[in-house]
C-alpha atoms as a PDB file:
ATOM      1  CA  UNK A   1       1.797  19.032 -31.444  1.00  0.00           C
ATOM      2  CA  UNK A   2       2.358  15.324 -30.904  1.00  0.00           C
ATOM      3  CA  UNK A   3      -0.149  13.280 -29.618  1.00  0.00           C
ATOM      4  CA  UNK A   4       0.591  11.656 -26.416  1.00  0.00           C
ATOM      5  CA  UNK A   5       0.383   7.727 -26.202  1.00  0.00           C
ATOM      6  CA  UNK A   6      -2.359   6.045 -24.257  1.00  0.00           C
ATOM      7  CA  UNK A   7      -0.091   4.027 -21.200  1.00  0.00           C
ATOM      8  CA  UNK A   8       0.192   0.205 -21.787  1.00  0.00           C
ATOM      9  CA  UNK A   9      -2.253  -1.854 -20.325  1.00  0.00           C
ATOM     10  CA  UNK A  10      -0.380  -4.750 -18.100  1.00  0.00           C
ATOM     11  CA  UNK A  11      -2.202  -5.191 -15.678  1.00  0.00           C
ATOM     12  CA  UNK A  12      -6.375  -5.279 -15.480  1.00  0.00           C
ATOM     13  CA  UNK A  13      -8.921  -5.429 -12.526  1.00  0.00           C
ATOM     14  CA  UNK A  14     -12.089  -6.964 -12.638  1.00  0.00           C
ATOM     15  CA  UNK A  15     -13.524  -3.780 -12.468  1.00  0.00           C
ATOM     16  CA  UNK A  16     -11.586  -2.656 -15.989  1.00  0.00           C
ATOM     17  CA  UNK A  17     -13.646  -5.909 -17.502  1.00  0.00           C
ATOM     18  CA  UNK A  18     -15.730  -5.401 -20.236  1.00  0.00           C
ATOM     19  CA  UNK A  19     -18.685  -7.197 -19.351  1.00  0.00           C
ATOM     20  CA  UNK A  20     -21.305  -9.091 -21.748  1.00  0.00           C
ATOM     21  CA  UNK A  21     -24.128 -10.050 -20.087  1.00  0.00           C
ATOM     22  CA  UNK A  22     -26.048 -12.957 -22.521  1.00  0.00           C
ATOM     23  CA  UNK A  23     -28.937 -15.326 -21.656  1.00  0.00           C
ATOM     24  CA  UNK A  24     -27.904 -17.098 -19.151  1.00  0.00           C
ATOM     25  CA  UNK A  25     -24.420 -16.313 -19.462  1.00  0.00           C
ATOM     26  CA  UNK A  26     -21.599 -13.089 -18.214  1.00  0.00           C
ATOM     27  CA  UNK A  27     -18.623 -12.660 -20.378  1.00  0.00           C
ATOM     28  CA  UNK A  28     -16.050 -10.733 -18.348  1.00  0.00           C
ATOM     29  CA  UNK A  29     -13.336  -9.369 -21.209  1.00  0.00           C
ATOM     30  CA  UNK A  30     -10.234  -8.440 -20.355  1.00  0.00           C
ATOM     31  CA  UNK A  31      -8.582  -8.289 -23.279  1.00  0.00           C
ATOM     32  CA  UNK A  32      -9.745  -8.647 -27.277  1.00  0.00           C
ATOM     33  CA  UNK A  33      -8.999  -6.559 -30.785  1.00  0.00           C
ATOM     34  CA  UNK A  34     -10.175  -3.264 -29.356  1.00  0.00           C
ATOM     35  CA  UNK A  35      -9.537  -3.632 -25.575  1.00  0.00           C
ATOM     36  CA  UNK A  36      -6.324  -4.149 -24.220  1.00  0.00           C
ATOM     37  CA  UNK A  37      -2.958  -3.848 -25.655  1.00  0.00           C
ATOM     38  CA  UNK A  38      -2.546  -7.796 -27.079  1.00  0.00           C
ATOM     39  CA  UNK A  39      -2.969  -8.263 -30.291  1.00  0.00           C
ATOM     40  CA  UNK A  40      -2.418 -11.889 -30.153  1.00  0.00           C
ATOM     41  CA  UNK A  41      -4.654 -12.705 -27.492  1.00  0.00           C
ATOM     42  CA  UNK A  42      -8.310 -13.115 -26.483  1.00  0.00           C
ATOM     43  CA  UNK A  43      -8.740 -13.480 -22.817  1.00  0.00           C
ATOM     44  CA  UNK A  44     -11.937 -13.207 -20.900  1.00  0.00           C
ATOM     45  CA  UNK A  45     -13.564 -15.132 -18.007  1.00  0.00           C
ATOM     46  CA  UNK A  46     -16.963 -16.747 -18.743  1.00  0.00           C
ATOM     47  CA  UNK A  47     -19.553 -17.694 -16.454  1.00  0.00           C
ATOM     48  CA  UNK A  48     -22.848 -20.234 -17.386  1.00  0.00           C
ATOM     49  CA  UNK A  49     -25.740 -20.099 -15.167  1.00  0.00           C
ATOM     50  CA  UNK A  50     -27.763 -23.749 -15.438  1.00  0.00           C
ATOM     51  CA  UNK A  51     -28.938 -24.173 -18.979  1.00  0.00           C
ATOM     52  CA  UNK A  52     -26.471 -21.708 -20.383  1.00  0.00           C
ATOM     53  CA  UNK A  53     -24.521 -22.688 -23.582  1.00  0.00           C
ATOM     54  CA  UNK A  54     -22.363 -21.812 -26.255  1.00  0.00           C
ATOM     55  CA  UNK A  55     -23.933 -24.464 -28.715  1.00  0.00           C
ATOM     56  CA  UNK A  56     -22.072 -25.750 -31.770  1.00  0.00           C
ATOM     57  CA  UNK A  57     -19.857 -22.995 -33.455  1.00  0.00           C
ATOM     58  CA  UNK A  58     -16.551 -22.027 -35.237  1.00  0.00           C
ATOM     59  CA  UNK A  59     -13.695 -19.596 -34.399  1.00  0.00           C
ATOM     60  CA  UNK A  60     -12.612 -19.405 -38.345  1.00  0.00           C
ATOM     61  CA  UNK A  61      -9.101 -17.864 -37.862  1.00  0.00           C
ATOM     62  CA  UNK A  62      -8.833 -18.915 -33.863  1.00  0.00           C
ATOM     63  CA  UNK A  63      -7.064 -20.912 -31.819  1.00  0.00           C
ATOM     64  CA  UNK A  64      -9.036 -21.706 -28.205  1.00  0.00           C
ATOM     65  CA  UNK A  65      -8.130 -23.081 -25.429  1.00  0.00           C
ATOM     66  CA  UNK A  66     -10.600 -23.472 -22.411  1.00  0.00           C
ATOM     67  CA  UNK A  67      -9.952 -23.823 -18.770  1.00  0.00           C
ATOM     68  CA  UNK A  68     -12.401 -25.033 -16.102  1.00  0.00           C
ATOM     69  CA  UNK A  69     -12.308 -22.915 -13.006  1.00  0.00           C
ATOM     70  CA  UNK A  70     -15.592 -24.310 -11.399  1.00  0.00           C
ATOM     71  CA  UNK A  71     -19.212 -26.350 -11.915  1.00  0.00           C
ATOM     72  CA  UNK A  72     -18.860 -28.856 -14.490  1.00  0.00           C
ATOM     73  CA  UNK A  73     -19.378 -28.634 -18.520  1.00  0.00           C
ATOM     74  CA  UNK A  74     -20.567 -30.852 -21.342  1.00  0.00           C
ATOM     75  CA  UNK A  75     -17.852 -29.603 -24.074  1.00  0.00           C
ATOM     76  CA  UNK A  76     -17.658 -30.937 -27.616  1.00  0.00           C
ATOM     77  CA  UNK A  77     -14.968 -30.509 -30.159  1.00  0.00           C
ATOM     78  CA  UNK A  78     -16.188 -31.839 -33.429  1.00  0.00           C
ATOM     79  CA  UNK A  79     -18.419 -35.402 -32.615  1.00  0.00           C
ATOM     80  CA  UNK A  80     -16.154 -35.804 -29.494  1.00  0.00           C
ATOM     81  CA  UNK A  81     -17.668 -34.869 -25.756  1.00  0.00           C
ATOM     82  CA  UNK A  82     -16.119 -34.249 -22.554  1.00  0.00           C
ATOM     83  CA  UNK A  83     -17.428 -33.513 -19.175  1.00  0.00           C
ATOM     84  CA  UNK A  84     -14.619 -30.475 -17.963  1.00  0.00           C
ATOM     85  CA  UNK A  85     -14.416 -30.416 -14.278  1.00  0.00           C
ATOM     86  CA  UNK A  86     -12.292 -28.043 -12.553  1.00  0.00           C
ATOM     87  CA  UNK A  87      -8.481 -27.807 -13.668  1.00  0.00           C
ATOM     88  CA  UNK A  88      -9.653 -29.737 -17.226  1.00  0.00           C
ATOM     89  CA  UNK A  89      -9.257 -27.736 -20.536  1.00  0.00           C
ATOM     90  CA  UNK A  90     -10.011 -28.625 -23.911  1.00  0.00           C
ATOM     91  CA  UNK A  91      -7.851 -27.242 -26.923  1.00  0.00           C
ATOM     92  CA  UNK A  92     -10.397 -26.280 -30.131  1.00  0.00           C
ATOM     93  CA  UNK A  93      -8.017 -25.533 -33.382  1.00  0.00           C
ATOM     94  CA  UNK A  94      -8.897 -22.721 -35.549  1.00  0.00           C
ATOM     95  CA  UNK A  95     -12.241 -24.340 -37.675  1.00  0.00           C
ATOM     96  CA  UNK A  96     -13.219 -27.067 -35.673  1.00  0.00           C
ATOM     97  CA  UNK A  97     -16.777 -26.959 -34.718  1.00  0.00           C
ATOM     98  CA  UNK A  98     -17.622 -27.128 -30.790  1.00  0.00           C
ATOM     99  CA  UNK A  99     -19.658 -26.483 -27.947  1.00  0.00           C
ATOM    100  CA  UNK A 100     -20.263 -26.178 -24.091  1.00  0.00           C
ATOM    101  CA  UNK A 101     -23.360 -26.374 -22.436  1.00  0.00           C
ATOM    102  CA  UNK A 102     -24.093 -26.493 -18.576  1.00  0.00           C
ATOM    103  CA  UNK A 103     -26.792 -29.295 -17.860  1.00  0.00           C
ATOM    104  CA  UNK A 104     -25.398 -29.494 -14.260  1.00  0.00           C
ATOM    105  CA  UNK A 105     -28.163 -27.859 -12.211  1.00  0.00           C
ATOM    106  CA  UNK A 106     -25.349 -25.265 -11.274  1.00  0.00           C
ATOM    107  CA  UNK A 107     -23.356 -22.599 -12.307  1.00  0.00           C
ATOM    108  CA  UNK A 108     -19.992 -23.202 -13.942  1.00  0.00           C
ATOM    109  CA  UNK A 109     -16.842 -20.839 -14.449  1.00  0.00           C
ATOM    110  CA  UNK A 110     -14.577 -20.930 -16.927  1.00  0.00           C
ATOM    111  CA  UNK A 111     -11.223 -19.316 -19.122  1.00  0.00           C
ATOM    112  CA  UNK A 112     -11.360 -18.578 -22.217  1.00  0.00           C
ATOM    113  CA  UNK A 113      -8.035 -17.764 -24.296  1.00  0.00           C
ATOM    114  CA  UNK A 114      -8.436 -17.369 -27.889  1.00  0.00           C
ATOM    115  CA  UNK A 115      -5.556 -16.040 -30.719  1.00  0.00           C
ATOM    116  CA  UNK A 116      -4.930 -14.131 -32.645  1.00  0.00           C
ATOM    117  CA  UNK A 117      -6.953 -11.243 -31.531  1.00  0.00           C
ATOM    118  CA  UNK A 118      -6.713  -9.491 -35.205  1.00  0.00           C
ATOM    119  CA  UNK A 119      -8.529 -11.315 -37.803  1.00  0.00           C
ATOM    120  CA  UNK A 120     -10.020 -10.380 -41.155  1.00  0.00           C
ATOM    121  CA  UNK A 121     -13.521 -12.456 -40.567  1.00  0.00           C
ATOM    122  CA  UNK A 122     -15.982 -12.904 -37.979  1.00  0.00           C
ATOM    123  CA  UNK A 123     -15.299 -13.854 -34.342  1.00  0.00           C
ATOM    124  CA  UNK A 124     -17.444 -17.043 -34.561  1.00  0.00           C
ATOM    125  CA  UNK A 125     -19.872 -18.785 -36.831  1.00  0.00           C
ATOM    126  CA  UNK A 126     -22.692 -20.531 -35.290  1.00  0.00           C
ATOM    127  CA  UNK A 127     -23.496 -24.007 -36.566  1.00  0.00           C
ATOM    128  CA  UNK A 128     -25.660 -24.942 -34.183  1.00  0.00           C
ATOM    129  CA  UNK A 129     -29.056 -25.532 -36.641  1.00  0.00           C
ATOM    130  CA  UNK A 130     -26.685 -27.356 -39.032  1.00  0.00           C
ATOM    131  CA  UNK A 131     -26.036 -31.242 -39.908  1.00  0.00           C
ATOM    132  CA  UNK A 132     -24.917 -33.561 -38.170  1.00  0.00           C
ATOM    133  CA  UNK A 133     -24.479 -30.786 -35.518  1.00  0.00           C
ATOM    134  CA  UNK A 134     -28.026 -29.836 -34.279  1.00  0.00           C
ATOM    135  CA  UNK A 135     -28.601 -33.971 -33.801  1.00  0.00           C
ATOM    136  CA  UNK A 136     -25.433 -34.738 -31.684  1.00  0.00           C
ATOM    137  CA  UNK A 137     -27.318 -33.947 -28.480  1.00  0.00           C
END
């Protein structure tokens, strides 16, 4: 007997999400490797309470692109900082060390598409404790 294939997942509700709940932080997945039918693409919607961070990393084999939906967002890629305000985006190649970190006083809101989904290594690697990083702010 055959085994019958799961449907295709096109469309997804917020309430399909698979959600991460961090300090001070709610990832809200909708799709990565494992969830979802892309295999190119990382999509999930990302939401910083005030003091809530992502502090200086890597996406080794990842391309990101970041998209401000609300609040406002110190972001750094490499020694370079932005403060993201609705409707800005930053693009982070695969490698380049960055960060985002809410010192608003408010939440922020933001999009988070990464590729490609499948990749041999891990998702990130945190640099945060290392030179010249941990002294940039």
């Amino acid at each position: 007997m055959s085994e019958v294939p799961a449907p295709l997942r096109r469309f997804v509700s917020t309430l399909e999400t698979e959600a991460q709940h961090l300090e001070k932080q709610v990832n809200q997945w909708y799709f990565k490797d494992g969830l979802g039918d892309s295999e190119s693409l990382v999509f999930v919607r990302a939401k910083f309470t005030a003091g809530g961070s992502h502090p200086f990393h890597t996406h080794p084999e990842m391309d990101e692109i970041i998209y401000l939906l609300s609040g406002e967002m110190e972001q750094w890629v490499e020694r370079e900082k932005r403060t993201l305000k609705p409707g800005d985006t930053a693009y982070i190649p695969r490698g380049v060390v960055h960060g985002c970190y809410n010192d608003s006083g408010a939440d922020c809101e933001f999009l988070a598409i990464l590729t490609p989904a499948k990749i041999a290594g891990p998702f990130s690697v945190d640099h945060a404790h290392e030179e010249p990083w941990r002294s940039l702010r």
